[in-house]
Protein backbone atom coordinates (compact mmCIF):
# COMPACT_ATOMS: atom_id res chain seq x y z
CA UNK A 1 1.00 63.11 -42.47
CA UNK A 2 3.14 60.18 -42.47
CA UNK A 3 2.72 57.21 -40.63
CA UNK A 4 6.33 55.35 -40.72
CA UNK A 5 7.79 55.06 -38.05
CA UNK A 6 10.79 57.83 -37.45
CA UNK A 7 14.13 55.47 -36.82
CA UNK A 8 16.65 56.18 -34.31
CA UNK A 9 19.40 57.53 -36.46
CA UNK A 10 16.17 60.21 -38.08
CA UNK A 11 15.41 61.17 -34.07
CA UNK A 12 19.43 61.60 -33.38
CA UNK A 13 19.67 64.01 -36.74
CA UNK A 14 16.98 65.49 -35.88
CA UNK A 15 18.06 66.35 -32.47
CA UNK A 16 21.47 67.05 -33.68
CA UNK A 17 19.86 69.57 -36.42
CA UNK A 18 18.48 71.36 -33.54
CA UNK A 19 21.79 72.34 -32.10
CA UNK A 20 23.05 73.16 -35.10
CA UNK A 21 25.28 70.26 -35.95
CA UNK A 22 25.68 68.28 -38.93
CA UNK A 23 23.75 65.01 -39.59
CA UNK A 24 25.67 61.77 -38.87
CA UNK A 25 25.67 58.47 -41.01
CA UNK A 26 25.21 55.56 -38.69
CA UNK A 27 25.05 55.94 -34.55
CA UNK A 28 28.30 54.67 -34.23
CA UNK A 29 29.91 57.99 -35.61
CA UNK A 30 32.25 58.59 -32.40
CA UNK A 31 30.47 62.08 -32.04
CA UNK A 32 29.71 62.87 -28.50
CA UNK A 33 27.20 65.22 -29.55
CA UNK A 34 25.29 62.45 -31.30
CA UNK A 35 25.94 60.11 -28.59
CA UNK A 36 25.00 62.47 -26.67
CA UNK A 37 21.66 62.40 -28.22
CA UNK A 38 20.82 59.09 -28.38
CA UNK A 39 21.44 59.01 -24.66
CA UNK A 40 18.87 61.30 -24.23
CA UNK A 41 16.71 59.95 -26.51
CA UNK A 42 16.85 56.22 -24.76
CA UNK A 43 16.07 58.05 -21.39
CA UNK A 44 13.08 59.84 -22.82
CA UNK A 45 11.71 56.90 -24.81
CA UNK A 46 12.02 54.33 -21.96
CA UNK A 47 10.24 57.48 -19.73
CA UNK A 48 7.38 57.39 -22.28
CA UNK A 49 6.92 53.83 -22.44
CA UNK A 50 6.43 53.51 -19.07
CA UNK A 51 3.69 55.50 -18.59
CA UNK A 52 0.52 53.73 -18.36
CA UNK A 53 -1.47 55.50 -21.26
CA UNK A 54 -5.57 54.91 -20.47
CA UNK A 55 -5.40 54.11 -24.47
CA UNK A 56 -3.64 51.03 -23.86
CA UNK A 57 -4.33 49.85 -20.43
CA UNK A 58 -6.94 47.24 -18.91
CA UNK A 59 -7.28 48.48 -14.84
CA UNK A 60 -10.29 45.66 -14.61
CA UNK A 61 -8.27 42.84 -16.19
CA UNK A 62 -8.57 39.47 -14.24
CA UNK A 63 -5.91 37.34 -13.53
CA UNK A 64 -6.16 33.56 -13.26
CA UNK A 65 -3.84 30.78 -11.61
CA UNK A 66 -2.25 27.71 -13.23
CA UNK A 67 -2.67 24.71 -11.20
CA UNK A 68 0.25 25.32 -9.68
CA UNK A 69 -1.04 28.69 -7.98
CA UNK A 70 0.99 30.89 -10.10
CA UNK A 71 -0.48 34.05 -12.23
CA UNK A 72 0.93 33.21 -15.94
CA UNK A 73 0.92 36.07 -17.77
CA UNK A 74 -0.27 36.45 -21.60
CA UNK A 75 2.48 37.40 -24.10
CA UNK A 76 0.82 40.49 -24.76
CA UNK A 77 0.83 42.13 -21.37
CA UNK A 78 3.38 43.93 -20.69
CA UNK A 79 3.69 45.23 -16.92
């Protein structure tokens, strides 16, 4: 099993492959059915990574102020 990453234009043919259409080059083909799918794919991907996953969360994380009274986050948090 691989572990690279799959890029965007390897999701869209993918997708695309499913339909029954022919792979594009680059994302900026002009084909609605591929923009179609990367569309879709944005959507799904920004669904997904908004889910809080209980792999990646901390529900018991404390929170600090600054001296000025304001909550400064660390660069790795991310909501």
């Amino acid at each position: 099993m691989s572990t690279t990453p799959t890029t965007k234009l390897e999701a869209v043919n993918s997708m695309l492959s499913t339909i029954g259409e022919a792979p594009v080059n680059n994302l900026s083909s002009g084909l609605v059915d591929a923009e179609t799918a990367e569309t879709i794919l944005n959507e799904v991907s920004r669904d997904v990574q908004a889910y809080g996953w209980n792999f990646n969360s901390e529900p018991d994380y404390t929170f600090s102020t600054n001296t000025d009274g304001h909550v400064v986050l660390p660069v790795e948090i991310i909501r």
